[in-house]
PDB file of N, CA and C in Angstrom:
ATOM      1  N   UNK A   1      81.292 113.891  73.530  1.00  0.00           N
ATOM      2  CA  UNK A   1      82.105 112.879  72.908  1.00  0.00           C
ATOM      3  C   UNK A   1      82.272 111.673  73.830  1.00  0.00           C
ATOM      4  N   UNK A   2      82.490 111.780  75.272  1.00  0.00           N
ATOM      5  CA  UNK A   2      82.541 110.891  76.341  1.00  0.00           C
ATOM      6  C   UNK A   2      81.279 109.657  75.946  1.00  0.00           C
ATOM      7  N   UNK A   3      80.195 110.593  75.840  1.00  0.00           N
ATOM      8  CA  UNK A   3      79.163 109.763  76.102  1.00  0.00           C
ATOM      9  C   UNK A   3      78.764 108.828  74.858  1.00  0.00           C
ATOM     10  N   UNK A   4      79.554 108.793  73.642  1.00  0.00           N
ATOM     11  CA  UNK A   4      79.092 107.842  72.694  1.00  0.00           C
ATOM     12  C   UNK A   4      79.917 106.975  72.864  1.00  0.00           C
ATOM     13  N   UNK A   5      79.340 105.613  72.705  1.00  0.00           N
ATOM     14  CA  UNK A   5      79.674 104.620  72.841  1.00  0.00           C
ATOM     15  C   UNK A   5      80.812 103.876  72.191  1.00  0.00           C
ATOM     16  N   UNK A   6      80.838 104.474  70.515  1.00  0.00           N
ATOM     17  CA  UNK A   6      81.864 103.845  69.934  1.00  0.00           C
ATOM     18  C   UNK A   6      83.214 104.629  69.877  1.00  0.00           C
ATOM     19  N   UNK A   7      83.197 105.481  70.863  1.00  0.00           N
ATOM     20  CA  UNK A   7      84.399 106.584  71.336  1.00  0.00           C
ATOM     21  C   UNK A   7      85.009 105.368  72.203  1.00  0.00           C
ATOM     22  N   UNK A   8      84.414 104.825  73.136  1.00  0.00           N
ATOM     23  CA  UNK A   8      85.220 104.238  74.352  1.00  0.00           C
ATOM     24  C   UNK A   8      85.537 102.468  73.747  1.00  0.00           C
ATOM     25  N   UNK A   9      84.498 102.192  72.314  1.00  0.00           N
ATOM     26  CA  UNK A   9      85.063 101.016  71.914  1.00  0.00           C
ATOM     27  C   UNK A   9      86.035 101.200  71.252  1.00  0.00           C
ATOM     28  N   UNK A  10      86.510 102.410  70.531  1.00  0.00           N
ATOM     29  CA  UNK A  10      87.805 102.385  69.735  1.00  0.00           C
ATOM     30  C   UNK A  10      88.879 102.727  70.666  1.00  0.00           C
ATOM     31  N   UNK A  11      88.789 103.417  71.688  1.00  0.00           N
ATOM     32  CA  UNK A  11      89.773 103.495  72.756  1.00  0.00           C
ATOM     33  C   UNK A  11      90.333 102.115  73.322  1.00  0.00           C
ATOM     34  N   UNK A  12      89.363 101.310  73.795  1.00  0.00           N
ATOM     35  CA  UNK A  12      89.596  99.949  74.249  1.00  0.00           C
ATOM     36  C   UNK A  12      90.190  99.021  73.553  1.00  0.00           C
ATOM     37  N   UNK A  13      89.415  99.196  72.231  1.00  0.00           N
ATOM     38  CA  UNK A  13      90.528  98.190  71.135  1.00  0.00           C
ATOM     39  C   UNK A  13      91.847  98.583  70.373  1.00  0.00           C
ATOM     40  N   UNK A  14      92.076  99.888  70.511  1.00  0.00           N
ATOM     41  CA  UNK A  14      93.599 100.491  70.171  1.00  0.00           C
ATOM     42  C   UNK A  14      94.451 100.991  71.302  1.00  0.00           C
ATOM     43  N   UNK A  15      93.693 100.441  72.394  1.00  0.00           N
ATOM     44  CA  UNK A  15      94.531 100.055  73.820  1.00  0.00           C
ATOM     45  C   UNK A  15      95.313  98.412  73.494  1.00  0.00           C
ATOM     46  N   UNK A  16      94.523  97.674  73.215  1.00  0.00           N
ATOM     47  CA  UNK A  16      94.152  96.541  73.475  1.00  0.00           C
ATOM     48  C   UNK A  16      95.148  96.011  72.311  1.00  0.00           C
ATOM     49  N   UNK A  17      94.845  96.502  70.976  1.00  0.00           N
ATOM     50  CA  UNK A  17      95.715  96.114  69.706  1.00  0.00           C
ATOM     51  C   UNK A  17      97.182  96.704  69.974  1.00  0.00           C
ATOM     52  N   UNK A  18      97.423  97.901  70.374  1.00  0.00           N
ATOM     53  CA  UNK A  18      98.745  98.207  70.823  1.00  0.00           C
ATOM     54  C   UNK A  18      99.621  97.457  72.152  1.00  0.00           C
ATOM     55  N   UNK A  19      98.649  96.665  73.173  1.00  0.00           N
ATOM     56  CA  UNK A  19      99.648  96.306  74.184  1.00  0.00           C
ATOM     57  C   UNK A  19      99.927  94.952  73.219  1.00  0.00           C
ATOM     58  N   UNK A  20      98.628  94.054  72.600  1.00  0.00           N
ATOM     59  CA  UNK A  20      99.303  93.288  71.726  1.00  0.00           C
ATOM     60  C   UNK A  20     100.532  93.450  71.151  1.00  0.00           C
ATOM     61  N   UNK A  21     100.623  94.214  70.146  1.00  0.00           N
ATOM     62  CA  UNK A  21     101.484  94.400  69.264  1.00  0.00           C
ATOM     63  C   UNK A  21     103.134  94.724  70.507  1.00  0.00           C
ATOM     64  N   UNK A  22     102.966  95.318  71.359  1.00  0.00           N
ATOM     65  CA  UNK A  22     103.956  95.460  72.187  1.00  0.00           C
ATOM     66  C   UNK A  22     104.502  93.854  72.841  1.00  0.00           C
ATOM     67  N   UNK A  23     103.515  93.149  72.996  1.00  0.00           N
ATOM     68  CA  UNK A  23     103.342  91.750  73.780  1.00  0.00           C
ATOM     69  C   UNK A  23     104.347  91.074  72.456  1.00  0.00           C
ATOM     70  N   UNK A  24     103.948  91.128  71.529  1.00  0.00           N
ATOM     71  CA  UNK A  24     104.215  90.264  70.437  1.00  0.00           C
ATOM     72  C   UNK A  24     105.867  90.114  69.679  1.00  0.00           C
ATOM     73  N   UNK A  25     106.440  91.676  70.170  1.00  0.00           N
ATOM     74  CA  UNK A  25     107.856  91.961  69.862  1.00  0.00           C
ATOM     75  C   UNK A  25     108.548  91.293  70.987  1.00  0.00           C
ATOM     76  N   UNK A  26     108.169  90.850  72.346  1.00  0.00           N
ATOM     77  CA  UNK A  26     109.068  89.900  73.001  1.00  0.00           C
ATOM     78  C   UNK A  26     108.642  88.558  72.723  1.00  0.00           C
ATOM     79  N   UNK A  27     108.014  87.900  72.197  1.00  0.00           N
ATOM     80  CA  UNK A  27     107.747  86.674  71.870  1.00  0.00           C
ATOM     81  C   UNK A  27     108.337  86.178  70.477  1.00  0.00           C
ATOM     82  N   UNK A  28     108.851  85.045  70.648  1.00  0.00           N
ATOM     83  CA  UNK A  28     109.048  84.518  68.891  1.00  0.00           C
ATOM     84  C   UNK A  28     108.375  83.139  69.208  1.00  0.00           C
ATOM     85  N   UNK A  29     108.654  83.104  67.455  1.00  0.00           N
ATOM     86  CA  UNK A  29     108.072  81.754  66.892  1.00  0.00           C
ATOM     87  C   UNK A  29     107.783  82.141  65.609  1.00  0.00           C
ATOM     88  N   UNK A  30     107.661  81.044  64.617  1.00  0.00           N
ATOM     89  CA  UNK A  30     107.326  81.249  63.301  1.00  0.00           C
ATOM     90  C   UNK A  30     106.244  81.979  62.727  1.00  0.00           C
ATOM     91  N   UNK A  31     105.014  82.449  63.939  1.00  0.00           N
ATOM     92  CA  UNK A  31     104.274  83.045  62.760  1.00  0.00           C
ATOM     93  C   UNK A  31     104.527  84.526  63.435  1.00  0.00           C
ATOM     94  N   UNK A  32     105.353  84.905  64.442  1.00  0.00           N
ATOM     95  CA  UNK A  32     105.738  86.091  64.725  1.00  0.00           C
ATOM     96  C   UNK A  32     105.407  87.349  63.741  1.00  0.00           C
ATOM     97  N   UNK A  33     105.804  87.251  62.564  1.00  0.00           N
ATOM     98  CA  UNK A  33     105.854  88.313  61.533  1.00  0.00           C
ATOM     99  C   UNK A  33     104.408  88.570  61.074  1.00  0.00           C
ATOM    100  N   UNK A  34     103.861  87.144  60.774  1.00  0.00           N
ATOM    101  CA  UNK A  34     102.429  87.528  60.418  1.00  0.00           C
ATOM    102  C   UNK A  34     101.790  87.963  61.299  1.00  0.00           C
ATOM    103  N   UNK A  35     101.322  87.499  62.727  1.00  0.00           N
ATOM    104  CA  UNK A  35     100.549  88.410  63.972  1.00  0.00           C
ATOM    105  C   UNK A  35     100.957  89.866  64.242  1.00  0.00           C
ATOM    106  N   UNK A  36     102.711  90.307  63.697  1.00  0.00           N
ATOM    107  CA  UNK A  36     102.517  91.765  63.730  1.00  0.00           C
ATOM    108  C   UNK A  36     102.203  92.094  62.811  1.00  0.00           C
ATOM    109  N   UNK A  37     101.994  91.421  61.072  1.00  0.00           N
ATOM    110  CA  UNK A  37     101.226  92.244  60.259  1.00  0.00           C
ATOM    111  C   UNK A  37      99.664  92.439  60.459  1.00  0.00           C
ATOM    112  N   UNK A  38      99.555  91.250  60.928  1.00  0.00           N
ATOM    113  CA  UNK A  38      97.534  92.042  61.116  1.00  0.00           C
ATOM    114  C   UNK A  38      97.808  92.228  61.851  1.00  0.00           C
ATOM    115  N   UNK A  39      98.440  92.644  63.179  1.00  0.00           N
ATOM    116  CA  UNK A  39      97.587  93.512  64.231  1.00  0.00           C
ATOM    117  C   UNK A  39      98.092  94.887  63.870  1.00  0.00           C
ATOM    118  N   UNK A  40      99.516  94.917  62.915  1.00  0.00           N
ATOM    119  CA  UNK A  40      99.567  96.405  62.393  1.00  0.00           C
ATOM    120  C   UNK A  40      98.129  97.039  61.564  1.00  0.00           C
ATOM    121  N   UNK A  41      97.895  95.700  60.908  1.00  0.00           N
ATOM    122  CA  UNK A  41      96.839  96.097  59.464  1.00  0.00           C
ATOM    123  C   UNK A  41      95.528  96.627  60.421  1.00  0.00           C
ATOM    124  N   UNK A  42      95.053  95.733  62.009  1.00  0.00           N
ATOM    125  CA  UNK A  42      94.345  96.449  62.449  1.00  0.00           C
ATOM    126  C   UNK A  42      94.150  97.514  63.795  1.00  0.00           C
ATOM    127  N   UNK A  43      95.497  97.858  64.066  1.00  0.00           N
ATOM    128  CA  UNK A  43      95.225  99.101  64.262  1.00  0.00           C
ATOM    129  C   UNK A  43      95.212 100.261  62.960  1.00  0.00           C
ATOM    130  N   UNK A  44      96.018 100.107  62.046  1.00  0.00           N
ATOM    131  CA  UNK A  44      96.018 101.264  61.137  1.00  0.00           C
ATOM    132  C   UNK A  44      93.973 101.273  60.540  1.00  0.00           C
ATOM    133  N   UNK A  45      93.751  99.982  60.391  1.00  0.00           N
ATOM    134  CA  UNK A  45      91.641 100.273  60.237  1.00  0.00           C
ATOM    135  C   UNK A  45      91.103 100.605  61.883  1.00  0.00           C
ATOM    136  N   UNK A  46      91.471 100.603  62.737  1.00  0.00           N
ATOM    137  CA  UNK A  46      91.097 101.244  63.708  1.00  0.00           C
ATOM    138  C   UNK A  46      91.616 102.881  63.665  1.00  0.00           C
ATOM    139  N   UNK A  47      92.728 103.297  63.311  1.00  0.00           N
ATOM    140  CA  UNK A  47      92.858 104.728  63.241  1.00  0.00           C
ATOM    141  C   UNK A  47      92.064 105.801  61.934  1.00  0.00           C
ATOM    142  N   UNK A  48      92.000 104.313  61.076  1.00  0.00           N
ATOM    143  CA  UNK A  48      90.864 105.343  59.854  1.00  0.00           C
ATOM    144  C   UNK A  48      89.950 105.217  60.720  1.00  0.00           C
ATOM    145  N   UNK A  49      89.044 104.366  60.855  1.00  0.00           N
ATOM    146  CA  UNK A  49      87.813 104.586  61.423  1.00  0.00           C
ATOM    147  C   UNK A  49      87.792 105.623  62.402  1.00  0.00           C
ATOM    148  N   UNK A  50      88.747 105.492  63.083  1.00  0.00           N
ATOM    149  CA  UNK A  50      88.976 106.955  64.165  1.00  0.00           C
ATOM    150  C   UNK A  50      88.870 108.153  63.437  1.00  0.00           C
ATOM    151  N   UNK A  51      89.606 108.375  62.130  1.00  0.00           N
ATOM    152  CA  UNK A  51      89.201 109.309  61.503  1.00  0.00           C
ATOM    153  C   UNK A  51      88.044 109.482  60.545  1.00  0.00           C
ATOM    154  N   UNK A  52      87.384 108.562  60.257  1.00  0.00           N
ATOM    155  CA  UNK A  52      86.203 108.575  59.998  1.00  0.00           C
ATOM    156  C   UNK A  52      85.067 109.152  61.117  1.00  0.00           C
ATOM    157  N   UNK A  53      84.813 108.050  61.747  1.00  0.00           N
ATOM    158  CA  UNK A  53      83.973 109.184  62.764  1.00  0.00           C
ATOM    159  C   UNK A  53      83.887 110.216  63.488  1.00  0.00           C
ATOM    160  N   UNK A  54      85.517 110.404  64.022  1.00  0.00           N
ATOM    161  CA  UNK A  54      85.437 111.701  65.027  1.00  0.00           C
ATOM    162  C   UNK A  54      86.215 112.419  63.992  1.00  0.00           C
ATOM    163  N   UNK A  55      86.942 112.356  63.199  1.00  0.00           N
ATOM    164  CA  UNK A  55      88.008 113.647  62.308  1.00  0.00           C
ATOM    165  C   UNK A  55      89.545 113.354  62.734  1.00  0.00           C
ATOM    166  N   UNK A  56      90.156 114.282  62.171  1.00  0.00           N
ATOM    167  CA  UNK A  56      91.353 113.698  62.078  1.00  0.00           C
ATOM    168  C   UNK A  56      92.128 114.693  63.547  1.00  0.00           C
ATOM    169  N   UNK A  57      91.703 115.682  63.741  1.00  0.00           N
ATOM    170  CA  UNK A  57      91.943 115.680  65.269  1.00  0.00           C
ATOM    171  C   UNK A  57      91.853 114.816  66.877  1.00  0.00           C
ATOM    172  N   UNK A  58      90.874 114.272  66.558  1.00  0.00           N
ATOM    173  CA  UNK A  58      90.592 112.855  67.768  1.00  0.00           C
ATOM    174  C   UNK A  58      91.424 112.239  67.312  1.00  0.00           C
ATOM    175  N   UNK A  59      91.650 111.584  65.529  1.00  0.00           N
ATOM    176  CA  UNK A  59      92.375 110.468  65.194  1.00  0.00           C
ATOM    177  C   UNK A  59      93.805 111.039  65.580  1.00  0.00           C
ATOM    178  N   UNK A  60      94.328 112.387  65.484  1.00  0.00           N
ATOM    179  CA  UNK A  60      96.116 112.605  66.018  1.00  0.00           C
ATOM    180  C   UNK A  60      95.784 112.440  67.215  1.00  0.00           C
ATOM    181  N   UNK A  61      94.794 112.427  67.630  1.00  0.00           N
ATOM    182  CA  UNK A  61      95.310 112.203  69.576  1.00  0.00           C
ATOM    183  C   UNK A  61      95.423 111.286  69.582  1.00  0.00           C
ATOM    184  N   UNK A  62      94.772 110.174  68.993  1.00  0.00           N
ATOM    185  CA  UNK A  62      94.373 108.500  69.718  1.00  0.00           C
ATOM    186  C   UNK A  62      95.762 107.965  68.957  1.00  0.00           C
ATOM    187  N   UNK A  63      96.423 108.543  68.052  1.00  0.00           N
ATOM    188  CA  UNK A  63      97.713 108.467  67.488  1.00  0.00           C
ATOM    189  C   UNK A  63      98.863 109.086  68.588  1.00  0.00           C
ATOM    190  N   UNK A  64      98.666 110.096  68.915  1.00  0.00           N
ATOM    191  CA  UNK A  64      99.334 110.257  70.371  1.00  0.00           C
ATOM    192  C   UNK A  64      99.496 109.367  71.158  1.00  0.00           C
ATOM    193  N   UNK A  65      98.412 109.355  71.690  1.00  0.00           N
ATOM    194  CA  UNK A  65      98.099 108.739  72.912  1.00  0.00           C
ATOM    195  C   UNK A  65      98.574 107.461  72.861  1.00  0.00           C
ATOM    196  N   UNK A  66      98.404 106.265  71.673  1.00  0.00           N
ATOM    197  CA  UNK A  66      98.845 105.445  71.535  1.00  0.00           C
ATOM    198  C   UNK A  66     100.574 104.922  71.121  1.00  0.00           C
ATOM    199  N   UNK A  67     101.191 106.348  71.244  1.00  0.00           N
ATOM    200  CA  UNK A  67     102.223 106.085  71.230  1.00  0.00           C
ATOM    201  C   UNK A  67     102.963 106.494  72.772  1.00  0.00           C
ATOM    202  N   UNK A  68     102.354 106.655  73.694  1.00  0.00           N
ATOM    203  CA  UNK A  68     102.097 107.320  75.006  1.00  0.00           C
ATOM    204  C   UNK A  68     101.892 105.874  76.061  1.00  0.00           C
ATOM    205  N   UNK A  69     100.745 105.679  75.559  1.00  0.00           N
ATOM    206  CA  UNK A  69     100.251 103.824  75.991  1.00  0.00           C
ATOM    207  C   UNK A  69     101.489 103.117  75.787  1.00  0.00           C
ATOM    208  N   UNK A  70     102.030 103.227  74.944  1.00  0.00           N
ATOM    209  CA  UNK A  70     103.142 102.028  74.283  1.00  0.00           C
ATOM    210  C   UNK A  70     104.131 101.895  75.538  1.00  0.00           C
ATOM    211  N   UNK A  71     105.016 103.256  75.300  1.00  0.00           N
ATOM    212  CA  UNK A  71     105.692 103.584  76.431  1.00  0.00           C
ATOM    213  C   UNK A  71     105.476 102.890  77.671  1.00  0.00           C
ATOM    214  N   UNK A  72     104.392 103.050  77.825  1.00  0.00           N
ATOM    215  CA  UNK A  72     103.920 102.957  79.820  1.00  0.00           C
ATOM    216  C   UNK A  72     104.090 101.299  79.745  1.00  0.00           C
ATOM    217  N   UNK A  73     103.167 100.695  78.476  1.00  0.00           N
ATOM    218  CA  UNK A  73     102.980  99.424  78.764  1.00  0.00           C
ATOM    219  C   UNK A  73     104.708  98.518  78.198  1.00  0.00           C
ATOM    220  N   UNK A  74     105.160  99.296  78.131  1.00  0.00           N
ATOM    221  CA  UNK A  74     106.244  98.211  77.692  1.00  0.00           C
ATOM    222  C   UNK A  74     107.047  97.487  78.133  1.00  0.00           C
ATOM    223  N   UNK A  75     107.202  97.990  80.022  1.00  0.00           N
ATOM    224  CA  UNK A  75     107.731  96.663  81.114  1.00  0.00           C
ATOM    225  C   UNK A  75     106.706  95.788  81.061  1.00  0.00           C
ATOM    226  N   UNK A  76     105.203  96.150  81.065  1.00  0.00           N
ATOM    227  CA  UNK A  76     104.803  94.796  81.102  1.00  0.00           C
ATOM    228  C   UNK A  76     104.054  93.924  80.396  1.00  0.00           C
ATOM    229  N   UNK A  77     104.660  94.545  79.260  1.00  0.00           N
ATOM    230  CA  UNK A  77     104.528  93.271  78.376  1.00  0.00           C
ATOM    231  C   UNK A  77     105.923  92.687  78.168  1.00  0.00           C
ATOM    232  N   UNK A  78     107.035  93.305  78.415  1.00  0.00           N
ATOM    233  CA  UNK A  78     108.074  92.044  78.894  1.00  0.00           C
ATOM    234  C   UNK A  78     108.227  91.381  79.672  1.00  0.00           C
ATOM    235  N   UNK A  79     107.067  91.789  80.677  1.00  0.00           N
ATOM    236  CA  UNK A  79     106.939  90.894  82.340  1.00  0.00           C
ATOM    237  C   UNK A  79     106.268  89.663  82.043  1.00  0.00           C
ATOM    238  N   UNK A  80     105.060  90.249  81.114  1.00  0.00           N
ATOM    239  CA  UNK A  80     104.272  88.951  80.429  1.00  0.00           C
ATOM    240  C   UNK A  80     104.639  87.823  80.015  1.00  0.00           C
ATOM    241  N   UNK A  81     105.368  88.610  78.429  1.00  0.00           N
ATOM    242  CA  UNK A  81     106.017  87.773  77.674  1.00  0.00           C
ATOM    243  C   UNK A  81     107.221  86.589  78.671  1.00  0.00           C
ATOM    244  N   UNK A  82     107.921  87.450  79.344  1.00  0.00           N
ATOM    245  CA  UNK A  82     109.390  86.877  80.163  1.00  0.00           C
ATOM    246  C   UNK A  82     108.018  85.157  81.195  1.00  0.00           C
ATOM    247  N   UNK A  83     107.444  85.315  80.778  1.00  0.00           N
ATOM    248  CA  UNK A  83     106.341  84.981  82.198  1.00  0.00           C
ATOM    249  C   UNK A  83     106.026  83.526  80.805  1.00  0.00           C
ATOM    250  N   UNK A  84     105.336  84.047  79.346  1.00  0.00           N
ATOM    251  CA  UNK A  84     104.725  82.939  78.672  1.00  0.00           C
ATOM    252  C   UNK A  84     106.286  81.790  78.113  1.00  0.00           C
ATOM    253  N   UNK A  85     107.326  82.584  78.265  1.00  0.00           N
ATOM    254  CA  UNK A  85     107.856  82.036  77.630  1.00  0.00           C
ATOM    255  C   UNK A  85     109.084  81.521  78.242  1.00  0.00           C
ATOM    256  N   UNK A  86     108.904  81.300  79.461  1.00  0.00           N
ATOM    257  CA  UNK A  86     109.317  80.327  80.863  1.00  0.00           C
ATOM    258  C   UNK A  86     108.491  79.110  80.925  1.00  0.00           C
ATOM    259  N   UNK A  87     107.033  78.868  80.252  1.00  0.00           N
ATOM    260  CA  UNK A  87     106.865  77.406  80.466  1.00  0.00           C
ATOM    261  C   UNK A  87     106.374  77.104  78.841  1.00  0.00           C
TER     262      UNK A  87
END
């Protein structure tokens, strides 16, 4: 499983769509609501596809896991945010 390729691209981009979506709850501005609806709309097509290709066991982990990621990353994406929205 390591060794296919679109294992470590869906890892990277539901890394990547979740620190977003974490980034995005300390930031405002008017289109606030819409950037968390698509990046909700695409992680939830990143977790089908997760369950499309690997099954719905990989897809509860990467559902785990991504609620695991969230956690860890969530000082710093207020470090970020606290950081974009000082200048």
């Amino acid at each position: 499983m390591f060794e296919n390729i679109w294992w470590w691209v869906i890892i990277i981009a539901l890394a990547f769509t979740t620190f977003l979506i974490m980034l995005n709850g300390f930031l405002r501005g008017k289109w606030k609501h819409h950037t968390d609806a698509v990046l909700s709309a695409a992680l939830l097509a990143l977790l089908v596809l997760s369950v499309i290709l690997f099954g719905w066991f990989i897809a509860l982990c990467h559902l785990i896991g991504l609620f695991v990621f969230g956690a860890l990353i969530y000082s710093v994406a207020a470090r970020i945010a606290a950081r974009l929205l000082r200048h």
